[in-house]
Protein backbone atom coordinates (compact mmCIF):
# COMPACT_ATOMS: atom_id res chain seq x y z
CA UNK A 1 76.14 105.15 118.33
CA UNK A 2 78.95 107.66 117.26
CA UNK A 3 81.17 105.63 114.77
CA UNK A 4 84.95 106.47 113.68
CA UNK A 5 86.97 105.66 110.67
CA UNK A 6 88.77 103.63 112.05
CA UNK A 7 85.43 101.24 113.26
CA UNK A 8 85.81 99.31 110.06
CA UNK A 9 89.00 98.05 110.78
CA UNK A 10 87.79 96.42 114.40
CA UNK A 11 87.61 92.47 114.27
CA UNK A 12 83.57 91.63 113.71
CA UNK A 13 81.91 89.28 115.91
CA UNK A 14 78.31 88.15 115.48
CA UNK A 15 76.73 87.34 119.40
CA UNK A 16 79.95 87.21 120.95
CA UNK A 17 81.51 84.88 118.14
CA UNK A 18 84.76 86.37 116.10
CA UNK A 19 83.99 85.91 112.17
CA UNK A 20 87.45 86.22 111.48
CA UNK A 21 88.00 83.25 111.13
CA UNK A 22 85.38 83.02 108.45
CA UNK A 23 86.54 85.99 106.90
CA UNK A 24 90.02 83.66 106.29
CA UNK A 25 88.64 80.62 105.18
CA UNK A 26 86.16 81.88 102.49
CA UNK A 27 88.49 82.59 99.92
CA UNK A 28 89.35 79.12 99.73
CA UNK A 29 86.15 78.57 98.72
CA UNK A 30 86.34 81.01 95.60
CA UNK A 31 88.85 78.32 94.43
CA UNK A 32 87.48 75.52 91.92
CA UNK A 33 88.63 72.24 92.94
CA UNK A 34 90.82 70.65 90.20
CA UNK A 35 88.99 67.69 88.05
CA UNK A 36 90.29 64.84 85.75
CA UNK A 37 88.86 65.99 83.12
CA UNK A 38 90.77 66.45 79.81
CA UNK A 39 88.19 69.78 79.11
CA UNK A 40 87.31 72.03 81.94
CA UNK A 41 85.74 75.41 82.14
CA UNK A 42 86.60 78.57 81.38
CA UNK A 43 87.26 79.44 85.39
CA UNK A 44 89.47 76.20 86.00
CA UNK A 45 91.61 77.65 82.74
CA UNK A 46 92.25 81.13 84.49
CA UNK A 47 92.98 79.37 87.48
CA UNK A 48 95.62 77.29 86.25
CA UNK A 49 97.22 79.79 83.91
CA UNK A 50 96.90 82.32 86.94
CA UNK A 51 98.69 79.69 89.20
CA UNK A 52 101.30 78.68 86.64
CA UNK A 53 102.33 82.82 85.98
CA UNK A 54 102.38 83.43 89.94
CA UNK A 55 104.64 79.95 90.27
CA UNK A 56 106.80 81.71 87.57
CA UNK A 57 107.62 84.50 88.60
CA UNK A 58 107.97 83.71 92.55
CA UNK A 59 110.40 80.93 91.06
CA UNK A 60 112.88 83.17 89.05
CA UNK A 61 115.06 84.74 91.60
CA UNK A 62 115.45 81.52 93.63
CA UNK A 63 117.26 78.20 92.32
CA UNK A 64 116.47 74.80 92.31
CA UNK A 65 116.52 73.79 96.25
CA UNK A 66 113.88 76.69 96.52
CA UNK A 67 111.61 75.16 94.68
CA UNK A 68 110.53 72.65 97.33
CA UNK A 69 108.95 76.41 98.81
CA UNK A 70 106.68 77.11 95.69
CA UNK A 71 103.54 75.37 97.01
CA UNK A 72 104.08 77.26 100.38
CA UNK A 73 104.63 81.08 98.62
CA UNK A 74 101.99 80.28 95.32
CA UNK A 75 99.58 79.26 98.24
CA UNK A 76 100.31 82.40 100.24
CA UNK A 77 100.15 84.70 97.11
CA UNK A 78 96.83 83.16 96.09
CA UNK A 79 95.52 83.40 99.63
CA UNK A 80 96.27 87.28 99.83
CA UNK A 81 95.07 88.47 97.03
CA UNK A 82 92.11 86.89 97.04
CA UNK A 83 92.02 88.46 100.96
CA UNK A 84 92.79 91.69 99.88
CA UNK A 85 90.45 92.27 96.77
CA UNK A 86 87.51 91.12 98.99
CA UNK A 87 87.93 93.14 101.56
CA UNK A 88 87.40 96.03 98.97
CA UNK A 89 83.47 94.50 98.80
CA UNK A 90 81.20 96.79 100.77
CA UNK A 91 80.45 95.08 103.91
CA UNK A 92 83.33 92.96 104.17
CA UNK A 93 86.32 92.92 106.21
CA UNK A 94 89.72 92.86 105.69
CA UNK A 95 92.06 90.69 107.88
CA UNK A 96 94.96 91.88 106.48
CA UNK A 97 94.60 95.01 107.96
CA UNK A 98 95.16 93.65 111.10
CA UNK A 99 99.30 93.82 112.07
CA UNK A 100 98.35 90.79 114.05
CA UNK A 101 97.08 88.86 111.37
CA UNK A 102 99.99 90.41 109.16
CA UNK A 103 102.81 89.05 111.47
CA UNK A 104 101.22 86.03 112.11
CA UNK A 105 102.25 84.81 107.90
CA UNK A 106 105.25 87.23 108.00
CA UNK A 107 107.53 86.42 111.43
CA UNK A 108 107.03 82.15 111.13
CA UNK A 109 107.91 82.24 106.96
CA UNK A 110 110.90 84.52 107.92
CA UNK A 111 111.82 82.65 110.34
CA UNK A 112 111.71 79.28 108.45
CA UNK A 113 114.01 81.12 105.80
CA UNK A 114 116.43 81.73 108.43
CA UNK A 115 116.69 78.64 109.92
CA UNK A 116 116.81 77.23 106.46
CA UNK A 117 120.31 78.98 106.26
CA UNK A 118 121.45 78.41 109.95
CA UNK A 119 121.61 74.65 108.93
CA UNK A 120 122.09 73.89 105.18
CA UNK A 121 125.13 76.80 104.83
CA UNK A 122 125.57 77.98 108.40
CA UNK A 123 129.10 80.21 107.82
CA UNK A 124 127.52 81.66 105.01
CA UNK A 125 124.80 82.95 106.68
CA UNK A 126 126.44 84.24 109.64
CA UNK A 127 128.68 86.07 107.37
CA UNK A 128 125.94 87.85 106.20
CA UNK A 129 126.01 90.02 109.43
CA UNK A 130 129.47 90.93 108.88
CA UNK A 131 130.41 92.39 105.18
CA UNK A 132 133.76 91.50 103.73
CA UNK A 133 137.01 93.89 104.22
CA UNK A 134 135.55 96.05 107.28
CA UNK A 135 137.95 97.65 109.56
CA UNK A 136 138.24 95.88 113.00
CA UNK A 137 137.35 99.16 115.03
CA UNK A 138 133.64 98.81 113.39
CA UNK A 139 133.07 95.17 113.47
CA UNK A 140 130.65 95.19 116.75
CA UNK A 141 129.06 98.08 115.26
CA UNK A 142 128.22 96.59 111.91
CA UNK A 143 127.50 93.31 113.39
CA UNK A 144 124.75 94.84 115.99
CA UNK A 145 123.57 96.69 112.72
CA UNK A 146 123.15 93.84 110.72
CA UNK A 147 121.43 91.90 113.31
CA UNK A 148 119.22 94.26 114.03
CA UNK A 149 118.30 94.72 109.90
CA UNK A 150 117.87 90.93 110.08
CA UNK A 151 115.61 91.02 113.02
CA UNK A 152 113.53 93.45 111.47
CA UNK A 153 112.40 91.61 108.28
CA UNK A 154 109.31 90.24 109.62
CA UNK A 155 108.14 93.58 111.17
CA UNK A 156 108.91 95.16 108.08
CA UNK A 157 107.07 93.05 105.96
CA UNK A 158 103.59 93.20 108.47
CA UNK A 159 103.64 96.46 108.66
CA UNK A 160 104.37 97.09 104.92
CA UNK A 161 100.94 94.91 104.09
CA UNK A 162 98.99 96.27 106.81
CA UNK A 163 99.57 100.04 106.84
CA UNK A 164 99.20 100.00 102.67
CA UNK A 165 95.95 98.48 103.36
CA UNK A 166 94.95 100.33 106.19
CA UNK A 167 95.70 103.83 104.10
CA UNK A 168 93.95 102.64 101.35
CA UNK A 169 90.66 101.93 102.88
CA UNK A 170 90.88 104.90 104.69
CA UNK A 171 90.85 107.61 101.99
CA UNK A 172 88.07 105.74 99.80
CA UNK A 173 85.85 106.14 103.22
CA UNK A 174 86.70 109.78 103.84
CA UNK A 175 86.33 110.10 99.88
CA UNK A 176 83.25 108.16 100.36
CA UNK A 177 81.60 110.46 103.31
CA UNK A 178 82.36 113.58 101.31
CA UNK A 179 80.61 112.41 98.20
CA UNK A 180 77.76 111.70 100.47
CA UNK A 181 77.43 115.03 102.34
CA UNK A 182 77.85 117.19 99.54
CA UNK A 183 75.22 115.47 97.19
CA UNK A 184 72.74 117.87 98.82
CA UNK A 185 74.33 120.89 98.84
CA UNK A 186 77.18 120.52 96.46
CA UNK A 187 76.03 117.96 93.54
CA UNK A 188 78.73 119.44 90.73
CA UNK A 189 81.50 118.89 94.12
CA UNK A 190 80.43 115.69 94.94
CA UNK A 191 80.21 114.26 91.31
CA UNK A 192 83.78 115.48 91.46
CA UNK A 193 84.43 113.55 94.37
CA UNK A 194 82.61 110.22 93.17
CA UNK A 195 85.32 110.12 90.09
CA UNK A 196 87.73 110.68 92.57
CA UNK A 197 85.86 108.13 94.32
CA UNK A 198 86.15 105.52 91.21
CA UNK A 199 89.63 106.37 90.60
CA UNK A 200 90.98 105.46 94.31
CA UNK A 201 88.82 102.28 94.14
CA UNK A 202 91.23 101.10 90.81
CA UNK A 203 94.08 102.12 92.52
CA UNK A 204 93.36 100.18 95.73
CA UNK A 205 92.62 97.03 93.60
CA UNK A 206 96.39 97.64 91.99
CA UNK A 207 97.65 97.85 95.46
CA UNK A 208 95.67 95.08 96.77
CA UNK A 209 97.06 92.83 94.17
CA UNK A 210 101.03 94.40 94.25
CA UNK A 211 100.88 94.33 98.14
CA UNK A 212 100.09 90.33 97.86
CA UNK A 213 102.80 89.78 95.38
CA UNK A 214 105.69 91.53 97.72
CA UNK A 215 105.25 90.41 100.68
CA UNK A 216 105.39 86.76 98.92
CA UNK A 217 108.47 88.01 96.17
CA UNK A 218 110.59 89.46 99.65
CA UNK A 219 109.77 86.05 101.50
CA UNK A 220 111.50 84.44 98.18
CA UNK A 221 113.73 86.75 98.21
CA UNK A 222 114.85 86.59 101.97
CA UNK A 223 115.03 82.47 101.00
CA UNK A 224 116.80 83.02 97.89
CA UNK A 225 119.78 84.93 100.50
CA UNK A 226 119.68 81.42 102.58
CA UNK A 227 120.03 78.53 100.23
């Protein structure tokens, strides 16, 4: 069966069955359940001080009526990364790459945000669309501008995640088949290659981890603009 690069990024199904949704859930089994305990292991310690510096930092820009929203965003950040790093495991695959799956999180949080504003500070937020002092020759202009910058958050933010991804996974398996094709003929090129190889594979980590934290820091930020 003739295979392309871009094979790896079809959903997986075992007899007919999508394992998506097993690819989803199985992070949240990575995640130690919290005990009562006054002395917990080593894990449960990295968990909580990984939690509590995520929390932090989502919680800066925004003020104190966002932080009803840092279960939802802490959650989502958690939930991505841990997505995104193991889709980097051979064998695996990545949901994130999927725009579907991407817009799916992105288009219903933006939308909450939005809604958010329409009804706590409605004038506000509906002056967003229109800045302050413009001429009134440019007004429908700016306002169809505007709306259509608005409108294209949640896009933005799906296809930010998944084409990052996508990119990513794509040059370590074209890096990948060159190291193994020149091994035979080539073994100085292709040990050049493999450190190329190893290099790409750090960097994809980094942008598996600052991909996660965005798309969850422009959500708060998009909130933030709305309360």
């Amino acid at each position: 069966m003739n295979l392309s690069f871009f094979d790896q990024f079809s959903s997986p199904s075992l007899l007919g069955i999508p394992l998506i949704p097993i690819s989803i859930m199985f992070p949240a089994l990575l995640i130690p359940s919290m005990s009562n305990r006054w002395i917990t292991n080593r894990l449960s310690t990295i968990q909580l001080w990984l939690t509590n510096q995520i929390t932090k930092h989502l919680m800066t820009p925004l003020n104190k009526k966002g932080h009803k929203w840092a279960l939802i965003l802490t959650s989502l950040t958690i939930f991505l990364l841990l997505i995104n790093l193991l889709g980097l495991l051979p064998y695996t695959f990545t949901p994130t790459t999927q725009l579907s799956m991407s817009l799916a999180l992105a288009f219903p949080l933006w939308l909450a945000t939005v809604l958010t504003g329409l009804r706590n500070q409605p004038s506000i937020s509906l002056g967003h669309l229109l800045p302050e002092g413009t001429p009134t020759p440019l007004i429908p202009a700016l306002v169809l501008i505007e709306t259509t910058s608005l409108l294209i958050r949640p896009l933005a933010l799906g296809v930010r995640l998944t084409a990052n991804l996508t990119a990513g996974h794509l040059l370590i398996q074209l890096t990948s088949t060159a190291t193994t094709i020149l091994i035979s003929t080539m073994p100085a090129i292709s040990m050049l290659t493999m450190l190329i190889l190893f290099l790409l594979t750090i960097l994809e980590v980094a942008v598996a981890m600052i991909q996660a934290y965005v798309f969850v820091l422009l959500l708060s930020l998009y909130l933030q603009e709305n309360i």
